[in-house]
N, C-alpha and C. Protein backbone atom coordinates (compact mmCIF):
# COMPACT_ATOMS: atom_id res chain seq x y z
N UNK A 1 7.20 -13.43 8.72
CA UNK A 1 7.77 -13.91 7.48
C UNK A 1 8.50 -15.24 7.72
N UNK A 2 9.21 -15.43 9.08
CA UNK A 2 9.86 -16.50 9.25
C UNK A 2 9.15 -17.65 9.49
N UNK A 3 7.71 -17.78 10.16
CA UNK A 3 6.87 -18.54 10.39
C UNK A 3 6.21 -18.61 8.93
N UNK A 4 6.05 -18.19 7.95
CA UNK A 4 5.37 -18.37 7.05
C UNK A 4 6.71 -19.30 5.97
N UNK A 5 7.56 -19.03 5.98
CA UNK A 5 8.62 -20.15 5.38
C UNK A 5 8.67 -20.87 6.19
N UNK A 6 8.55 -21.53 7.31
CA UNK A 6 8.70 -22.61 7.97
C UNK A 6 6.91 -23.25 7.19
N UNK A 7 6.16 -22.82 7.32
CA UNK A 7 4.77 -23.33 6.66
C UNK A 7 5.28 -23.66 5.37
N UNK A 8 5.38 -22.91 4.60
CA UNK A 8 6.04 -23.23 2.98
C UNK A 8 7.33 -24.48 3.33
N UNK A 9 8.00 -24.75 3.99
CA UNK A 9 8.80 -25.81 4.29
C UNK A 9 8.38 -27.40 4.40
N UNK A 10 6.97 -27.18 5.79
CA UNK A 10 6.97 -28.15 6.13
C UNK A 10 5.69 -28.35 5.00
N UNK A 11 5.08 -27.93 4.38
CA UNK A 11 4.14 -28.05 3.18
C UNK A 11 5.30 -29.06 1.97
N UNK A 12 5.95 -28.34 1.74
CA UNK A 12 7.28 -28.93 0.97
C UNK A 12 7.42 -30.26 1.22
N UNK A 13 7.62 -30.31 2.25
CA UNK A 13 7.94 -31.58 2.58
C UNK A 13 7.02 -32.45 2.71
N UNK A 14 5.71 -32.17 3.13
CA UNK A 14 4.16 -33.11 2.89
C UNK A 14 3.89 -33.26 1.81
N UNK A 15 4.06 -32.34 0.70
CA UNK A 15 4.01 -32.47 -0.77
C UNK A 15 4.86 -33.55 -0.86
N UNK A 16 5.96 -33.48 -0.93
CA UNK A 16 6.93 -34.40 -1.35
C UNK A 16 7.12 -35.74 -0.43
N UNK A 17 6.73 -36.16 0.50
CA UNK A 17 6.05 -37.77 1.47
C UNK A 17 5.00 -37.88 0.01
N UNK A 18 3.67 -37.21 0.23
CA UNK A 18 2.44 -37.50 -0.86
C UNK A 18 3.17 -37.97 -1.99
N UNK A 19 4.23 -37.62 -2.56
CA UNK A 19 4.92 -37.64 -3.91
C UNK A 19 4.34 -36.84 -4.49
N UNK A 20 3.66 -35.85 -4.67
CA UNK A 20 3.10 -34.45 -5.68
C UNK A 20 4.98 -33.35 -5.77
N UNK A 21 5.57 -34.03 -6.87
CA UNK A 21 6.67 -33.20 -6.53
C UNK A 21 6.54 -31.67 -7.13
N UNK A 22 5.90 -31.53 -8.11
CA UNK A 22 5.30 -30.35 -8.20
C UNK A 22 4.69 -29.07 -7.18
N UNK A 23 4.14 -29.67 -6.31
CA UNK A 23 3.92 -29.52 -5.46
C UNK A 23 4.84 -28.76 -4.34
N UNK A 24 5.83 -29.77 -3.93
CA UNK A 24 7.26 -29.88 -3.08
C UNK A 24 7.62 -28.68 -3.56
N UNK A 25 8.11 -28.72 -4.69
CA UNK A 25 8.76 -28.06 -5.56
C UNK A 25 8.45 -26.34 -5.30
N UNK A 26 6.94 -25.90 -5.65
CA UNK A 26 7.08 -24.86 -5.54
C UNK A 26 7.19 -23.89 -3.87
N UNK A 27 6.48 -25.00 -2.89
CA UNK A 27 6.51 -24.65 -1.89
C UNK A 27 7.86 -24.43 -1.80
N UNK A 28 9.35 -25.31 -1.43
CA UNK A 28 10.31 -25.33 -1.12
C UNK A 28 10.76 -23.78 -2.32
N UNK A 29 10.43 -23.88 -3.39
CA UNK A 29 10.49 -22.38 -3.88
C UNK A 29 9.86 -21.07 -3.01
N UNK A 30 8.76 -21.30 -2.51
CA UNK A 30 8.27 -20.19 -2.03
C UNK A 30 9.21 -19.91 -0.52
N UNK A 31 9.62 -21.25 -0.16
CA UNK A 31 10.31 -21.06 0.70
C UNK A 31 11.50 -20.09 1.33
N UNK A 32 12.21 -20.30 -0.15
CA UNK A 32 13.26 -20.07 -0.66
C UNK A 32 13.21 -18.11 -0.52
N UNK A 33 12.35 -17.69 -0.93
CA UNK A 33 11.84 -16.46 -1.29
C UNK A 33 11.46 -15.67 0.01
N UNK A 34 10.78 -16.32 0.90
CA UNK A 34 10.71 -16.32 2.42
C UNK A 34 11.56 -15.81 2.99
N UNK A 35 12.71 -16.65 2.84
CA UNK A 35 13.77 -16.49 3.64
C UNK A 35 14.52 -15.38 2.97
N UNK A 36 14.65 -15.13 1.63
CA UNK A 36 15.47 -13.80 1.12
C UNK A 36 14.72 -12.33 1.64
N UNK A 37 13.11 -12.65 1.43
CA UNK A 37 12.54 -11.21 2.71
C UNK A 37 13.02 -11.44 3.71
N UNK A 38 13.17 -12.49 4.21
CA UNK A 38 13.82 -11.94 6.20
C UNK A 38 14.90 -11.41 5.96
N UNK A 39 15.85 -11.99 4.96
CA UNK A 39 17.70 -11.41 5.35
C UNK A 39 17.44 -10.07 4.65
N UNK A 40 16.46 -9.85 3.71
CA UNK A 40 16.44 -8.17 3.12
C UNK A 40 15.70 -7.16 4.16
N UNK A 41 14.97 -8.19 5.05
CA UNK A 41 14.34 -7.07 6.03
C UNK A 41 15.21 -6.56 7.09
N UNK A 42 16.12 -7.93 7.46
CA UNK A 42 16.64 -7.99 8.93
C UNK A 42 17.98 -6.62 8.04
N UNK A 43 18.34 -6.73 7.21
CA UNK A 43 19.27 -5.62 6.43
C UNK A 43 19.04 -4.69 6.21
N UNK A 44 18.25 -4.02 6.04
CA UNK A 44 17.19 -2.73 5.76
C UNK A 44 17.28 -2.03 7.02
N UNK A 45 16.60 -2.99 8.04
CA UNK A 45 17.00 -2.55 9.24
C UNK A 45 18.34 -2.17 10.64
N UNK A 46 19.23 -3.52 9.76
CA UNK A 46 20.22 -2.84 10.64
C UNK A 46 20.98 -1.47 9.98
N UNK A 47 20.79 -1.44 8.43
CA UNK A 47 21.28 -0.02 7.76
C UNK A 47 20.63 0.60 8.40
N UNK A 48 19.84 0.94 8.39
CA UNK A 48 18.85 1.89 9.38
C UNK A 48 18.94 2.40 10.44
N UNK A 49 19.69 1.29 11.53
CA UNK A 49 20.04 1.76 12.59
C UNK A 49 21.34 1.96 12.63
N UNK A 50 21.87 1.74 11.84
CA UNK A 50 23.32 2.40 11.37
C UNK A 50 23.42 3.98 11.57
N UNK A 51 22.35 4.06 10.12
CA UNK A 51 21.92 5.62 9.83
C UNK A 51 21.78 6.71 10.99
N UNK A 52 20.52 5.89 11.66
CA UNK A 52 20.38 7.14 12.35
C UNK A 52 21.23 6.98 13.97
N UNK A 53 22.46 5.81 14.37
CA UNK A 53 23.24 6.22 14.99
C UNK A 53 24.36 7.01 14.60
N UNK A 54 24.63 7.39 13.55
CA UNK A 54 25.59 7.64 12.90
C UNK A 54 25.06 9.75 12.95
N UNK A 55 24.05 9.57 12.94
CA UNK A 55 23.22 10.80 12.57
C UNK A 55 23.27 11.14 14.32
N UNK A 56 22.94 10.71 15.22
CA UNK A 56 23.02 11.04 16.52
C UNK A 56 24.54 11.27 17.16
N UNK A 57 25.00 10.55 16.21
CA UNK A 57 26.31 10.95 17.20
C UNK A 57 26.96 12.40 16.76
N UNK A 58 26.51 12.24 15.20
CA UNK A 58 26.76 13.93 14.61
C UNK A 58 26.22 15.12 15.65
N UNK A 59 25.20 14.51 15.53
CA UNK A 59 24.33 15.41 16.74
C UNK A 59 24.72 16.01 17.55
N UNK A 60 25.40 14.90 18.59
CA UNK A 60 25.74 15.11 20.01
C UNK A 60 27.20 16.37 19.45
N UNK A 61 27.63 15.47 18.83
CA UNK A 61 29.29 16.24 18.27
C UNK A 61 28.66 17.66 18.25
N UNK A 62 27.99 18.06 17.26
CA UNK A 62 27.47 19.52 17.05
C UNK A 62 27.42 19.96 18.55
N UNK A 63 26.21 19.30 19.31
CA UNK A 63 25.63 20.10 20.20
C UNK A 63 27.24 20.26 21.75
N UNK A 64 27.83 19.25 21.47
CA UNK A 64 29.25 19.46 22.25
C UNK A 64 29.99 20.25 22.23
N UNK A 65 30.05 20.73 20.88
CA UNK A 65 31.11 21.85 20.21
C UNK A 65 30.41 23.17 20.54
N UNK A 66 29.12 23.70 20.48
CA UNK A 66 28.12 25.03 20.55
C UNK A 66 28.78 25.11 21.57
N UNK A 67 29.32 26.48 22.10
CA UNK A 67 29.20 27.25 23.00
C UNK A 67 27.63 27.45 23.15
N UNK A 68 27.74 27.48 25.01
CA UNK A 68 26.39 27.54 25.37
C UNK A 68 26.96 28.60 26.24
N UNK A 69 25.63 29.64 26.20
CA UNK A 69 25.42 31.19 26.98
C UNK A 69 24.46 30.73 27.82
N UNK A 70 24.95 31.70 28.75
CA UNK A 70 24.14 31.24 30.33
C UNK A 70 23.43 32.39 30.13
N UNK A 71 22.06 32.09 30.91
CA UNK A 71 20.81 32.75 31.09
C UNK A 71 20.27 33.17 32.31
């Protein structure tokens, strides 16, 4: 995703040297859009690993607290 807004960037910017600002325009838009999937992905994911450290440490807590019977 990050390599594909850097393409939509430097497109942007060849549009806009050519003078097609229309052009510029929507690339540097698509750009724009690019970059809000990375910060919603890179976020998604660190909730995520939030989650399920948060969920492991419950875990451990539980399995700390069980009395364990010997066999």
């Amino acid at each position: 995703m990050s390599l594909l807004a850097l393409g939509f960037f430097t497109g942007g910017l060849l549009w806009a040297q050519a003078g097609v600002w229309p052009g510029a325009a929507v690339c540097l838009w698509l750009t724009a859009f690019c970059l809000l999937g990375c910060t919603r992905i890179r976020h998604t994911a660190y909730r995520v690993q939030a989650e399920q450290a948060r969920e492991l440490d419950a875990l451990l807590i539980e399995e700390a607290s069980t009395p364990r019977t010997p066999r």
